[in-house]
Protein backbone atom coordinates (compact mmCIF):
# COMPACT_ATOMS: atom_id res chain seq x y z
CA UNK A 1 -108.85 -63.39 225.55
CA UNK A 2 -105.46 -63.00 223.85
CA UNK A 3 -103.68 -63.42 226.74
CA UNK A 4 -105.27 -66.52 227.47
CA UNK A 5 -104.38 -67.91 224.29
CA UNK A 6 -101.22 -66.99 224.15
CA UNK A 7 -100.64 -68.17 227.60
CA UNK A 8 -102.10 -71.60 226.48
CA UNK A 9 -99.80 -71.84 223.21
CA UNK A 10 -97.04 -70.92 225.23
CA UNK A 11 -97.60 -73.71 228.30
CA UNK A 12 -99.25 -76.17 225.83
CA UNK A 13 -97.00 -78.50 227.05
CA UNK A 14 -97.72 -78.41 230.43
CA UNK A 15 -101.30 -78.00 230.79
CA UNK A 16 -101.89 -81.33 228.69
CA UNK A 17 -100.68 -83.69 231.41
CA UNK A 18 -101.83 -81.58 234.09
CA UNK A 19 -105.70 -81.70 232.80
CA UNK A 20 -105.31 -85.09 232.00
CA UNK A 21 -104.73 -85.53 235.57
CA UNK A 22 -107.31 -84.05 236.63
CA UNK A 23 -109.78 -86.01 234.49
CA UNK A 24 -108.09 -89.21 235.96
CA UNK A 25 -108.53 -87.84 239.51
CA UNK A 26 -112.54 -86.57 238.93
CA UNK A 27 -113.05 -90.37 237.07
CA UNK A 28 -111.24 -92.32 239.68
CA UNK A 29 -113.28 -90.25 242.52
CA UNK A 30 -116.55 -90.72 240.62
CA UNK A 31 -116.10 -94.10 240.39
CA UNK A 32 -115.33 -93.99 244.24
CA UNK A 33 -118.01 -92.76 245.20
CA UNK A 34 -120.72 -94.60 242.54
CA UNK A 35 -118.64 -97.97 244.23
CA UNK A 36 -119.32 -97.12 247.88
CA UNK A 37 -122.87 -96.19 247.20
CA UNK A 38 -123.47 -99.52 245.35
CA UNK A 39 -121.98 -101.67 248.25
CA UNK A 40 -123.53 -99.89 251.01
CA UNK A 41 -126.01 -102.64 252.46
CA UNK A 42 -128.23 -102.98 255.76
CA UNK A 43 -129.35 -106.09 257.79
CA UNK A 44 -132.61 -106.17 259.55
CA UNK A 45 -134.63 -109.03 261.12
CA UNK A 46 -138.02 -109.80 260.47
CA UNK A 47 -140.29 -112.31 261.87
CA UNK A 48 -142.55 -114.38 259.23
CA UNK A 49 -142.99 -117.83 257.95
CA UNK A 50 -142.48 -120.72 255.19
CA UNK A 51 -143.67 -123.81 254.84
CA UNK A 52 -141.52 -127.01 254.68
CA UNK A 53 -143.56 -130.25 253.91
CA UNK A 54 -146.78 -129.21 254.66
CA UNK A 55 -145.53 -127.67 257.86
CA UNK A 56 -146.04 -123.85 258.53
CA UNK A 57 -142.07 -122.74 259.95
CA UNK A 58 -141.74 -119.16 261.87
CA UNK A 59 -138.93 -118.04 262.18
CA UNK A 60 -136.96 -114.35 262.21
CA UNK A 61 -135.41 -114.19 258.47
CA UNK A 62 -132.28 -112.07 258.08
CA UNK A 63 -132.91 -109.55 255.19
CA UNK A 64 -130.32 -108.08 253.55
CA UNK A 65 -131.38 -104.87 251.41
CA UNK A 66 -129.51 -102.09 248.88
CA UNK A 67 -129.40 -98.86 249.24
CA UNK A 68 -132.88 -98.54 247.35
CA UNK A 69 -134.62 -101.11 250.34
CA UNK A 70 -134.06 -104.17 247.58
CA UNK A 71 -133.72 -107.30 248.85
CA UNK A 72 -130.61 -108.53 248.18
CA UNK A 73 -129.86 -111.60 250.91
CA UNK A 74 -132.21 -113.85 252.84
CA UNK A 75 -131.18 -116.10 255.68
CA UNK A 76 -132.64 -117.85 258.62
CA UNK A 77 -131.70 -119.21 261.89
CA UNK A 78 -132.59 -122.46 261.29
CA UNK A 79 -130.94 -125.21 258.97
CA UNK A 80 -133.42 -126.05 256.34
CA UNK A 81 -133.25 -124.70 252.04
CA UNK A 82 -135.00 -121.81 251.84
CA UNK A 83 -137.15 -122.60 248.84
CA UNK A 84 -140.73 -122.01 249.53
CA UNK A 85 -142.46 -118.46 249.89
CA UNK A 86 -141.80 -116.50 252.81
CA UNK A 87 -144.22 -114.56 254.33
CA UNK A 88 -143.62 -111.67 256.38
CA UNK A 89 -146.73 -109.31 256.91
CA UNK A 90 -148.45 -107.87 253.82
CA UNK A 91 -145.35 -109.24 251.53
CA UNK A 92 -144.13 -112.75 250.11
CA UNK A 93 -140.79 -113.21 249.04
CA UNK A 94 -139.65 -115.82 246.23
CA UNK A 95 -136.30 -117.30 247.24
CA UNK A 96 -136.12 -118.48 243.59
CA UNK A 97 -136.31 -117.20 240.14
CA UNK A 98 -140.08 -117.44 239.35
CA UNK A 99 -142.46 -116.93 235.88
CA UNK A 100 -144.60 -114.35 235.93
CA UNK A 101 -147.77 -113.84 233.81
CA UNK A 102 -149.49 -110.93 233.27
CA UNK A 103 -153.05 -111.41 232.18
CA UNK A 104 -154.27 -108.20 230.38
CA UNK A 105 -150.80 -107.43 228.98
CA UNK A 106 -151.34 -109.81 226.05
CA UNK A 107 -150.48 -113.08 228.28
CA UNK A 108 -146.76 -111.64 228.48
CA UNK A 109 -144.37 -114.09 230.37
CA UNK A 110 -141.19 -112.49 231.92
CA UNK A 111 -138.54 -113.91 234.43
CA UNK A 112 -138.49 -112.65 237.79
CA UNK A 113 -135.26 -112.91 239.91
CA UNK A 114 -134.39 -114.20 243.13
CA UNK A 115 -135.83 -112.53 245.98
CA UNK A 116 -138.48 -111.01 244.45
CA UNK A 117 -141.23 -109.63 246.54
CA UNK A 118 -145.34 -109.36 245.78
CA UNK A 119 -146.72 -106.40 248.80
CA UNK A 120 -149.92 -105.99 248.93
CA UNK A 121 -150.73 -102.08 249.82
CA UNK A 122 -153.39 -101.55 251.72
CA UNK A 123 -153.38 -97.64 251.57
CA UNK A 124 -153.55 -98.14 247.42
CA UNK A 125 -155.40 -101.41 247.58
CA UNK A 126 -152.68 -102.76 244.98
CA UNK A 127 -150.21 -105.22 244.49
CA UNK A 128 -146.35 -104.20 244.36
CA UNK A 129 -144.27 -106.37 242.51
CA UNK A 130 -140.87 -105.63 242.99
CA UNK A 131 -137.43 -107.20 242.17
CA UNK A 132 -133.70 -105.95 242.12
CA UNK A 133 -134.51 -103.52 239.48
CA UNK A 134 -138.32 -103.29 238.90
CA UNK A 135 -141.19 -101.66 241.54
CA UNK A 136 -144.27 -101.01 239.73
CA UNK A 137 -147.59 -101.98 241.32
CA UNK A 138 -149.39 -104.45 239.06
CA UNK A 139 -152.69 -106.81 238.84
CA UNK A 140 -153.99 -109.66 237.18
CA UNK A 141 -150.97 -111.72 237.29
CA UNK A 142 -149.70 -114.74 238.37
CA UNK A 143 -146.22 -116.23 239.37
CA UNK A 144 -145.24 -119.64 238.23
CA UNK A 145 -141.88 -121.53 239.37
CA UNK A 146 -141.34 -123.65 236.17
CA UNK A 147 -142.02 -126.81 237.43
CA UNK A 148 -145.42 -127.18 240.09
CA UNK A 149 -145.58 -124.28 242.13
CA UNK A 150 -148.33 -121.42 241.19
CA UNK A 151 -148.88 -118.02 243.56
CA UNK A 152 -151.91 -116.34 243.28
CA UNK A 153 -151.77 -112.83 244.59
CA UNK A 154 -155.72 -111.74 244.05
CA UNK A 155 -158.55 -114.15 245.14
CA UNK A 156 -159.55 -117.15 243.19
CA UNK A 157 -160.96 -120.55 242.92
CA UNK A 158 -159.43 -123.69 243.15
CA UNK A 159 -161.46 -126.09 240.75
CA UNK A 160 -160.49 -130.18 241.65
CA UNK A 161 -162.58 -131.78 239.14
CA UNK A 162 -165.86 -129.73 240.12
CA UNK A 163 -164.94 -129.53 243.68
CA UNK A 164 -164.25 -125.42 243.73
CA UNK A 165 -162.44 -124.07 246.75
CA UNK A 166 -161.96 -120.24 247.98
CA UNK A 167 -158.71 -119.11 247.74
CA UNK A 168 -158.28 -115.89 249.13
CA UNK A 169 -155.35 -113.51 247.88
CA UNK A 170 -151.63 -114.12 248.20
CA UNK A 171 -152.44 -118.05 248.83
CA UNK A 172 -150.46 -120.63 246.41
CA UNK A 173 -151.23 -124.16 244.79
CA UNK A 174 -148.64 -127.12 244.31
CA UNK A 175 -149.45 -130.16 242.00
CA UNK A 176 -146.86 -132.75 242.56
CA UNK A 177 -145.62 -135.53 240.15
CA UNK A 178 -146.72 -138.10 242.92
CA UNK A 179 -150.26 -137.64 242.59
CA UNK A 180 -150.97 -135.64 245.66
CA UNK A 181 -151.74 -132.03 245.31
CA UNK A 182 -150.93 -128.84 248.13
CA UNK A 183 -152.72 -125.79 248.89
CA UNK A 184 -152.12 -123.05 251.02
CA UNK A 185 -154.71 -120.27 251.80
CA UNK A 186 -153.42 -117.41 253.72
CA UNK A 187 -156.52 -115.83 254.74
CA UNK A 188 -157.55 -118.78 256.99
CA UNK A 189 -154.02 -119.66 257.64
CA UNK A 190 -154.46 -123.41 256.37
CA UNK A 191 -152.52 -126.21 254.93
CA UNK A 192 -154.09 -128.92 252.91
CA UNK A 193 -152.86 -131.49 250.98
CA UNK A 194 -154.65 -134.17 248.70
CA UNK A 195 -154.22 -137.15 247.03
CA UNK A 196 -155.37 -136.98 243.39
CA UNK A 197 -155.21 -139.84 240.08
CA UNK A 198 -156.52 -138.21 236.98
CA UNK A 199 -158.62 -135.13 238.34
CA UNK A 200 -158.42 -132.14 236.00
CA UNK A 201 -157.12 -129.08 237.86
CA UNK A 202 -157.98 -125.31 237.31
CA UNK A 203 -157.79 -122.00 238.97
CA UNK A 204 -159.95 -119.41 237.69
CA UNK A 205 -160.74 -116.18 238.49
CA UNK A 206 -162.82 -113.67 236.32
CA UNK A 207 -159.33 -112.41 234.82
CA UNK A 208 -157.81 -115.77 233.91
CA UNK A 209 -158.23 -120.14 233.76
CA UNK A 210 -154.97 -121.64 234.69
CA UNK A 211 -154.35 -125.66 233.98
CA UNK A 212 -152.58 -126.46 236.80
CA UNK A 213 -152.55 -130.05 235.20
CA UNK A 214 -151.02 -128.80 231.40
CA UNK A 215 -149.11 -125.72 232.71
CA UNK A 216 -151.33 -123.61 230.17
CA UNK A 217 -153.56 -120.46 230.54
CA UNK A 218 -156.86 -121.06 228.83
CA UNK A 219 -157.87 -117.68 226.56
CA UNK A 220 -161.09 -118.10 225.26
CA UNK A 221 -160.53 -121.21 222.48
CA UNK A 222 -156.85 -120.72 222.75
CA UNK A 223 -154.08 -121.36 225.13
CA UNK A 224 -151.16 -120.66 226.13
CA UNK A 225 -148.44 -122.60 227.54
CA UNK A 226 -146.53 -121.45 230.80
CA UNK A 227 -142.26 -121.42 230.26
CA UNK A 228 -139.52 -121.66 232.78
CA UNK A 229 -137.95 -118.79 234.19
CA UNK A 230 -134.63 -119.19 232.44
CA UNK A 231 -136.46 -119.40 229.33
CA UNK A 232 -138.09 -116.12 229.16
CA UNK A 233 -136.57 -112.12 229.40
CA UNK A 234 -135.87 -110.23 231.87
CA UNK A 235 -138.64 -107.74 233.64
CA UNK A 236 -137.68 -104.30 233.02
């Protein structure tokens, strides 16, 4: 152990820079390697579909995924905005930061980023929300684009001023500014779209009362109003 210190004292000089250099050489190689493994992507196609106007598209999307399988591109091979919901098997993807509102966690509102995707396991019967940096499976939640758009992952009822319509899971409601109103239901694979004046608009499940008309959640006598995307956190 003497020797060794003496041999230190006595090369002091020397051994500084060199185990500086080394430190330099293990960062540099560290961050190397963390790089590669950040950038490393994969490209796979996958048939599904999207709607445009009332009219179902299919198509085979280009998804881009990390390393982790998260989604981090989405193209198609035809020329139209990808805006709406795609759906491709079991999952929906959001091309589009969306709201989402989670019933039994006190009505909490969080944004969810682009290319999120809602799976619906069928082993687990659960939901799987899952983003860039989030995967948990979750329930009792709805997503909400900000503006008209609503996605209902679990099975509800479309209320049109006491006309009530079956929507099954993973099926989505539009109320437009020009006084026609859109529905898709995924279980029976069907489009509709109505005109509507002054009808008051709810979906309702035993979890939750939406307002599609106010952009509010109903809680017993209270309420609570729905917020834009880029008004609310992050998910983590």
């Amino acid at each position: 152990m003497k020797k060794v210190k003496e041999f230190i004292t006595k090369h002091y000089v020397v051994l500084i820079p060199i185990c500086l250099i080394v430190i330099l050489l293990l960062t540099y190689a560290i961050y190397s390697i963390q790089k590669l493994y950040n950038s490393y992507s994969e490209t796979y196609q996958e048939e599904g579909y999207t709607h445009f106007a009332g009219t179902k598209i299919t198509d085979k999307f280009s998804v881009k995924v990390n390393r982790k399988q998260e989604i981090i591109d989405l193209t198609t091979t035809k020329d139209m905005d990808l805006t709406n919901m795609i759906y491709i098997d079991n999952k929906v993807i959001f091309p589009k930061e969306m709201t989402a509102l989670f019933i039994y966690d006190n009505y909490k509102q969080v944004r969810v980023p682009i290319y999120t995707s809602v799976e619906y396991d069928e082993a687990n019967t659960a939901y799987k929300l899952k983003t860039i940096d989030y995967e948990q499976e979750v329930s009792n939640f709805i997503l909400f684009d900000g503006y008209d758009l609503y996605f209902f992952p679990e099975a509800s009822i479309l209320d049109i001023d006491g006309e009530r319509i079956n929507l099954s899971p993973m099926s989505y409601v539009i109320v437009n500014n020009n006084n026609s109103l859109e529905y898709y239901d995924k279980e029976t694979d069907k489009y509709t779209i109505k005109n509507i004046t002054n009808e008051k608009i709810y979906v309702s499940n035993n979890a939750y009362k939406i307002s599609l008309n106010e952009d509010k959640a109903i809680r017993f006598d209270k309420f609570v109003m729905l917020n834009k995307p880029n008004d609310l956190p992050n998910i983590k």
